[in-house]
Protein backbone atom coordinates (compact mmCIF):
# COMPACT_ATOMS: atom_id res chain seq x y z
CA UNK A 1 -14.67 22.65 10.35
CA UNK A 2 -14.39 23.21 13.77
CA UNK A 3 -13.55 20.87 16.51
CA UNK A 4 -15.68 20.77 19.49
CA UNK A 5 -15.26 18.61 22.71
CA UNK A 6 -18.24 17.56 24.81
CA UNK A 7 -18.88 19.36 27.94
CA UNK A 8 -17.32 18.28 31.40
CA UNK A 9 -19.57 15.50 33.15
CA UNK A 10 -20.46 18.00 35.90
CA UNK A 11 -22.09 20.23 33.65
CA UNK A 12 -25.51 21.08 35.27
CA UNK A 13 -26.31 21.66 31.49
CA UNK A 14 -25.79 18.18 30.16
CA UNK A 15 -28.81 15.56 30.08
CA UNK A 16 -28.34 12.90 32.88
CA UNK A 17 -27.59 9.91 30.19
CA UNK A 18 -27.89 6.51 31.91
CA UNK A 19 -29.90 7.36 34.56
CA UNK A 20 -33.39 6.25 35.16
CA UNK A 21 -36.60 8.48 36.01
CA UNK A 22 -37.88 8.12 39.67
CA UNK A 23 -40.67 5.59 39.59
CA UNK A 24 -44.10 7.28 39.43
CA UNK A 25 -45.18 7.43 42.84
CA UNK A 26 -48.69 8.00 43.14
CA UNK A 27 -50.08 10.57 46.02
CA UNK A 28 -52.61 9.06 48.61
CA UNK A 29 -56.05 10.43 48.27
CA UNK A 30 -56.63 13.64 50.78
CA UNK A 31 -59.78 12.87 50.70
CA UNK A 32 -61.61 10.20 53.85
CA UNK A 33 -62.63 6.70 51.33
CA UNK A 34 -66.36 5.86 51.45
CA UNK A 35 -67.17 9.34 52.38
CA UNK A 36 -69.35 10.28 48.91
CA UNK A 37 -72.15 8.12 48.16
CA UNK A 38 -74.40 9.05 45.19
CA UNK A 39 -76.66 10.63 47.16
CA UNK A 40 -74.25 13.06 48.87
CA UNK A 41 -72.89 13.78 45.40
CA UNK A 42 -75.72 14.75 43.88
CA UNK A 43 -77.20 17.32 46.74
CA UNK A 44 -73.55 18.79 46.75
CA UNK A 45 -73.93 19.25 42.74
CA UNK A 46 -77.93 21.08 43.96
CA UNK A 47 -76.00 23.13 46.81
CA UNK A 48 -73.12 24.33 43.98
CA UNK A 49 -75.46 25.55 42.05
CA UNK A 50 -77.72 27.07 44.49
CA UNK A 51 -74.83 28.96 46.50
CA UNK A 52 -73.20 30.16 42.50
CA UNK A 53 -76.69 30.67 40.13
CA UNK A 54 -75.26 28.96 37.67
CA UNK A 55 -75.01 24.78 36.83
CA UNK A 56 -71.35 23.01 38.00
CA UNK A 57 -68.52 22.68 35.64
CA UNK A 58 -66.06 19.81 35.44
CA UNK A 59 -63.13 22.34 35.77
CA UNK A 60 -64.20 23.91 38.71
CA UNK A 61 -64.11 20.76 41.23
CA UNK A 62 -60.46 19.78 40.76
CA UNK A 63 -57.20 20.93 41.95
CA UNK A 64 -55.31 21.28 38.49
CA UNK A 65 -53.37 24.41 37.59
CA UNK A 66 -54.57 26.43 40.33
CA UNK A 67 -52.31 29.48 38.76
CA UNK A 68 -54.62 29.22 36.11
CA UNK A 69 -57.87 29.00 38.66
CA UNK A 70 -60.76 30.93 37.87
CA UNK A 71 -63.85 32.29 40.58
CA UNK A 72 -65.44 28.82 40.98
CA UNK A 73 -62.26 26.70 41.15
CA UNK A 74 -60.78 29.04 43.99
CA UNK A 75 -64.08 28.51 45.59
CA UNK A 76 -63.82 24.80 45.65
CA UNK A 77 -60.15 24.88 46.11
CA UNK A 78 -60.95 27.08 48.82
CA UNK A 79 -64.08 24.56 50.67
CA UNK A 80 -62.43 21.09 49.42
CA UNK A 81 -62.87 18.90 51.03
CA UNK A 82 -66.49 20.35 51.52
CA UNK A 83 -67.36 19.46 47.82
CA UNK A 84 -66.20 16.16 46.28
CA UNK A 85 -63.80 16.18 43.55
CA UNK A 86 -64.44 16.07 39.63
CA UNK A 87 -62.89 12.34 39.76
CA UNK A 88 -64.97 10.93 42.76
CA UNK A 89 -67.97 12.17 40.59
CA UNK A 90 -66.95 10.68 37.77
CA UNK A 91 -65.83 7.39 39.62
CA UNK A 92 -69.81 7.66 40.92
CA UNK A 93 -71.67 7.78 38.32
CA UNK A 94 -69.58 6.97 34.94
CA UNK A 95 -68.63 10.36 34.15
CA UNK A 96 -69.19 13.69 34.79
CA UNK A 97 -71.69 14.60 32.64
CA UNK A 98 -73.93 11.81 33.69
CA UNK A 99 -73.80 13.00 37.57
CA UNK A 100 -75.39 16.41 35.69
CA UNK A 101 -77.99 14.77 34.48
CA UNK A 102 -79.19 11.69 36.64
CA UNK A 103 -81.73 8.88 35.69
CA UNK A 104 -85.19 10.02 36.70
């Protein structure tokens, strides 16, 4: 059996053992608070779909993996802060899908 002896302490390779991860530190909001009212929402989720031809997608209005980003996430990428985010609609009106379809 062969004898192996751990790695020097400076090793970029070795796990940091002991030390604690960086407190979370949440971002502040790029976005001016108070500026989306339900109203506002829903003629920007009208003018989306007027300006595309086709109905919003959840996807589309966030910032998330914009490597990944297809046509109508560059778009609002692109605008933002022009069009509010996925989360401020949700925030609005209980989720997303309920901002697509509003009481009558």
């Amino acid at each position: 059996m062969a004898t192996t002896r751990p790695a020097p302490a400076n090793d970029p390779s070795r796990a940091a053992v002991g030390r604690l991860a960086p407190r979370y530190q949440p971002m502040a909001h790029p976005g001016t608070p108070g500026r989306w009212n339900d109203e506002a929402i829903l003629r920007a989720l009208r003018e989306w779909t007027n300006e595309t031809g086709r109905p919003r997608r959840r996807q589309e209005w966030c910032g998330q993996q914009p490597e990944l980003a297809e046509a109508g996430q560059r778009k609002w990428m692109r605008e933002h802060p022009y069009w509010p985010s996925s989360s401020c609609v949700a925030v609005h009106f209980g989720s997303w899908s309920k901002a697509r379809k509003p009481p009558a």
